[in-house]
N, C-alpha and C. Protein backbone atom coordinates (compact mmCIF):
# COMPACT_ATOMS: atom_id res chain seq x y z
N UNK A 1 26.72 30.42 -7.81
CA UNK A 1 27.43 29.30 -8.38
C UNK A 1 27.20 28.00 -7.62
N UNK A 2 27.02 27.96 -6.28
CA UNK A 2 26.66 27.33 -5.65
C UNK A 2 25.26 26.01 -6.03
N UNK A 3 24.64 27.15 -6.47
CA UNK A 3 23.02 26.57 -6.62
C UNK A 3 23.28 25.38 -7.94
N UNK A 4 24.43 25.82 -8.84
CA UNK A 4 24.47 25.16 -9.84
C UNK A 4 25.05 24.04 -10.19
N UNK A 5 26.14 24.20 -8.70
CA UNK A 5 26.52 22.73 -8.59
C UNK A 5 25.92 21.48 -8.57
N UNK A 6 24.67 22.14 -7.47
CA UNK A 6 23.76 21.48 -6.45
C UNK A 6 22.92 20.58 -7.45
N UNK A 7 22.47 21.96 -8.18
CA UNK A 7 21.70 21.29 -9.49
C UNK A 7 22.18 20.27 -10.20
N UNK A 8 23.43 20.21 -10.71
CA UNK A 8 24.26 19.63 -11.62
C UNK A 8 24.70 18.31 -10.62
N UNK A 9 24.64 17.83 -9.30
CA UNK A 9 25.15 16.91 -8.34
C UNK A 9 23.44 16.06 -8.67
N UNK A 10 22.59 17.02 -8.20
CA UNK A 10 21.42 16.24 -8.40
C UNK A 10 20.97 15.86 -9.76
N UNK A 11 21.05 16.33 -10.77
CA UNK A 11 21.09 16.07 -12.20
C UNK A 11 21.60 14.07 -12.03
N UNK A 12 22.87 14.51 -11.93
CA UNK A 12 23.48 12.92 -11.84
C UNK A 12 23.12 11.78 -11.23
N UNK A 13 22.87 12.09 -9.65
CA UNK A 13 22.75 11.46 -9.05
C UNK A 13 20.89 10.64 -9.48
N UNK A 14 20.22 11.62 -9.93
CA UNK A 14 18.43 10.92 -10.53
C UNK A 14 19.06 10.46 -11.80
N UNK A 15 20.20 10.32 -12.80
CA UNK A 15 20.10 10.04 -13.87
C UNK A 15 20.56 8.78 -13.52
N UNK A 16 21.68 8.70 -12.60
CA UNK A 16 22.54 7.30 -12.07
C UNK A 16 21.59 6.36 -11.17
N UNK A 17 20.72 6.75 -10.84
CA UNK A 17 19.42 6.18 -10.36
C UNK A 17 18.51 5.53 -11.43
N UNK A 18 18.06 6.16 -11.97
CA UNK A 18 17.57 5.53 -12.99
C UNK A 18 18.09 4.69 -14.03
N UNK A 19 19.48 5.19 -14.44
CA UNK A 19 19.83 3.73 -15.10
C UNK A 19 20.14 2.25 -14.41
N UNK A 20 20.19 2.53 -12.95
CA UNK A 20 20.34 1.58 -11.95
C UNK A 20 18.86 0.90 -12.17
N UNK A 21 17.95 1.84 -12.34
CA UNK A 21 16.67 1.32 -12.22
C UNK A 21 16.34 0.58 -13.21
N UNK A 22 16.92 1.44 -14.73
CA UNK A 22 16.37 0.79 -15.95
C UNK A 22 17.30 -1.20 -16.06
N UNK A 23 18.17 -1.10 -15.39
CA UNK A 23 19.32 -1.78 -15.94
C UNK A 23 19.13 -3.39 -14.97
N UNK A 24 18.93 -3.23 -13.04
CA UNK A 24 18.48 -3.65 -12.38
C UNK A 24 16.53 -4.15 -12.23
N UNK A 25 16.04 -3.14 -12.32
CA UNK A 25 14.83 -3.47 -12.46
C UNK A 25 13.98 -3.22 -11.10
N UNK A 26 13.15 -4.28 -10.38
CA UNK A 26 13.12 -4.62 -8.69
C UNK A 26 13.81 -5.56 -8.47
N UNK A 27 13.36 -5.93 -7.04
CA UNK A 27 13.86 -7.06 -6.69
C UNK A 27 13.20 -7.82 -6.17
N UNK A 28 13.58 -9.06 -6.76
CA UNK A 28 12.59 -9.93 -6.80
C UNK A 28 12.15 -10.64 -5.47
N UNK A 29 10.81 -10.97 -5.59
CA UNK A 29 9.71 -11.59 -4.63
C UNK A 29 10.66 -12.31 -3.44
N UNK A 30 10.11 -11.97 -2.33
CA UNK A 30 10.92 -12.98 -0.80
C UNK A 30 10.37 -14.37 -1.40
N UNK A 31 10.77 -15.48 -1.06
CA UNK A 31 10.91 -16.57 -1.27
C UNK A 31 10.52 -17.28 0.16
N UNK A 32 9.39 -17.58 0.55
CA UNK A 32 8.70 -18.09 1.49
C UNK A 32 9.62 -19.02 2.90
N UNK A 33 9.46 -18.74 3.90
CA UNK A 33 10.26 -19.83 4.21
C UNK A 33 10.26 -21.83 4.15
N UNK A 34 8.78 -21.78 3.58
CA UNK A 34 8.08 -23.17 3.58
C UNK A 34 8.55 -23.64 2.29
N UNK A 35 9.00 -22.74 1.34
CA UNK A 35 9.79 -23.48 0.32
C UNK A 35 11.36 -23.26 0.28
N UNK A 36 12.14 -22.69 1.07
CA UNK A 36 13.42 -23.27 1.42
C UNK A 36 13.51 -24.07 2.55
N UNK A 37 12.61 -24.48 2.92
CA UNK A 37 13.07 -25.87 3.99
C UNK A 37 12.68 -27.23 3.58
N UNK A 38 13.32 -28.33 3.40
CA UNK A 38 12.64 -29.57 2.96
C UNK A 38 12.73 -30.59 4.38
N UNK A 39 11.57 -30.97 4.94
CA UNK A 39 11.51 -32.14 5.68
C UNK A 39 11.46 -33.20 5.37
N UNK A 40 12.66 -34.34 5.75
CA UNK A 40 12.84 -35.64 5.36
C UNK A 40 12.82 -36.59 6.37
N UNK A 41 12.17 -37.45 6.83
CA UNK A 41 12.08 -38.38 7.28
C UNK A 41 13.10 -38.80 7.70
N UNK A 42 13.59 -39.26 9.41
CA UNK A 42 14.54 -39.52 9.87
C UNK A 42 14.59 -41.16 9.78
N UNK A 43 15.93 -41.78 9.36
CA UNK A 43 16.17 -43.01 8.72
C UNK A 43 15.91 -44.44 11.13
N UNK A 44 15.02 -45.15 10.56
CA UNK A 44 15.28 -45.97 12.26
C UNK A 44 16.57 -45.89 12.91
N UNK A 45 16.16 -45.88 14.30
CA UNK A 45 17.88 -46.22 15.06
C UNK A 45 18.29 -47.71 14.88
N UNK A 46 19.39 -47.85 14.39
CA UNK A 46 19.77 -48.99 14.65
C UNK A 46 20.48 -49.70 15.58
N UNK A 47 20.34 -50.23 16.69
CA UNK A 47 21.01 -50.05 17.65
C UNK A 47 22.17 -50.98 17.52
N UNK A 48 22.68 -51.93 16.39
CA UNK A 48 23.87 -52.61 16.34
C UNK A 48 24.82 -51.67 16.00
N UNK A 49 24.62 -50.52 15.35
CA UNK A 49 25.71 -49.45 15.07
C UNK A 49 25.73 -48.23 16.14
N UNK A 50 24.54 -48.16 16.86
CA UNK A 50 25.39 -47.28 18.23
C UNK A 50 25.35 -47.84 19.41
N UNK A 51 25.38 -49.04 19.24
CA UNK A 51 25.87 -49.81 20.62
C UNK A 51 27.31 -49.93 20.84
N UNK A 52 28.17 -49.73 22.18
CA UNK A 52 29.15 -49.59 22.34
C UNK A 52 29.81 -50.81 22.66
N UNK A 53 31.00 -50.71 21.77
CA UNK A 53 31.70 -52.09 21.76
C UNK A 53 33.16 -52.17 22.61
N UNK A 54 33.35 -52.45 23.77
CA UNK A 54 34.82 -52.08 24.27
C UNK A 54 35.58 -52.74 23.42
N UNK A 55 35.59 -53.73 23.34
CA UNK A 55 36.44 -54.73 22.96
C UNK A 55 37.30 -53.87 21.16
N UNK A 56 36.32 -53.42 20.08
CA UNK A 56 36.60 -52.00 19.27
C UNK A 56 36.68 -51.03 19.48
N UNK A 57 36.39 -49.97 20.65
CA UNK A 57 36.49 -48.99 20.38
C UNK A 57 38.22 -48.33 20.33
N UNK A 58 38.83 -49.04 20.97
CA UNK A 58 40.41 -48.72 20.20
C UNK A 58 40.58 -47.95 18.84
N UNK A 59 40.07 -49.20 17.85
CA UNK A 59 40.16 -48.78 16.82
C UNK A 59 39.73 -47.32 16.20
N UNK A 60 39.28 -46.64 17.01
CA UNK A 60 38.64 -45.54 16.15
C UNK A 60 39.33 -44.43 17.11
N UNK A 61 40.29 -44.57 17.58
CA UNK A 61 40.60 -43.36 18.22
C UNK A 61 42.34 -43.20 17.61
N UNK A 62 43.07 -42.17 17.48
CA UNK A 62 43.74 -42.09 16.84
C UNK A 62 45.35 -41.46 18.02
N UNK A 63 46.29 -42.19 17.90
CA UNK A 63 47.35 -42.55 18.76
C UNK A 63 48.74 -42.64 18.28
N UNK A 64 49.63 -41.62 18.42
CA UNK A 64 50.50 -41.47 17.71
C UNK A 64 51.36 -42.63 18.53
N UNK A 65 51.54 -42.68 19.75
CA UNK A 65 52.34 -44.10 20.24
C UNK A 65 51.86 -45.57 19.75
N UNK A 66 50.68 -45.10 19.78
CA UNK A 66 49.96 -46.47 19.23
C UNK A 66 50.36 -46.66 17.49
N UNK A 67 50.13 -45.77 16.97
CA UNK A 67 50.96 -45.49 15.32
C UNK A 67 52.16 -45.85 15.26
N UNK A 68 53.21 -45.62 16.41
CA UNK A 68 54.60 -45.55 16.43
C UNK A 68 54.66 -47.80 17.26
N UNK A 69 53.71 -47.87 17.44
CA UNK A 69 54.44 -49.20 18.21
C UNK A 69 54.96 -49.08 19.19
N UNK A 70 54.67 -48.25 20.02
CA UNK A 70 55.33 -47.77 21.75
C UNK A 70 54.19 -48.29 22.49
């Protein structure tokens, strides 16, 4: 009785395979890495926007006493 399980486990398991197969198909082609990467041209430094300004840099830092007027 044994043997017939076995049979009947493997029966399923090649039939559930194959409709995986019929239904799925392969899988499709790796996708190169030279076409998921795009290189773009880095924009000039400008140095009026990362030059450091004491006299502003206040402004960009964030201060809850300074928020509050303390």
């Amino acid at each position: 009785m044994s043997t017939v399980n076995t049979t009947n486990s493997e029966n399923t398991t090649d039939s559930a395979a194959a409709a995986r197969h019929e239904r799925f198909g392969k899988l499709p082609e790796r996708v190169p890495y030279q076409d998921m990467v795009e290189v773009k041209p880095t924009s000039p430094k400008e140095s009026a926007r990362d030059a450091y300004d004491p006299e502003g840099s206040w402004m960009s830092f964030s201060c809850l006493a300074a928020d509050l007027g303390l």
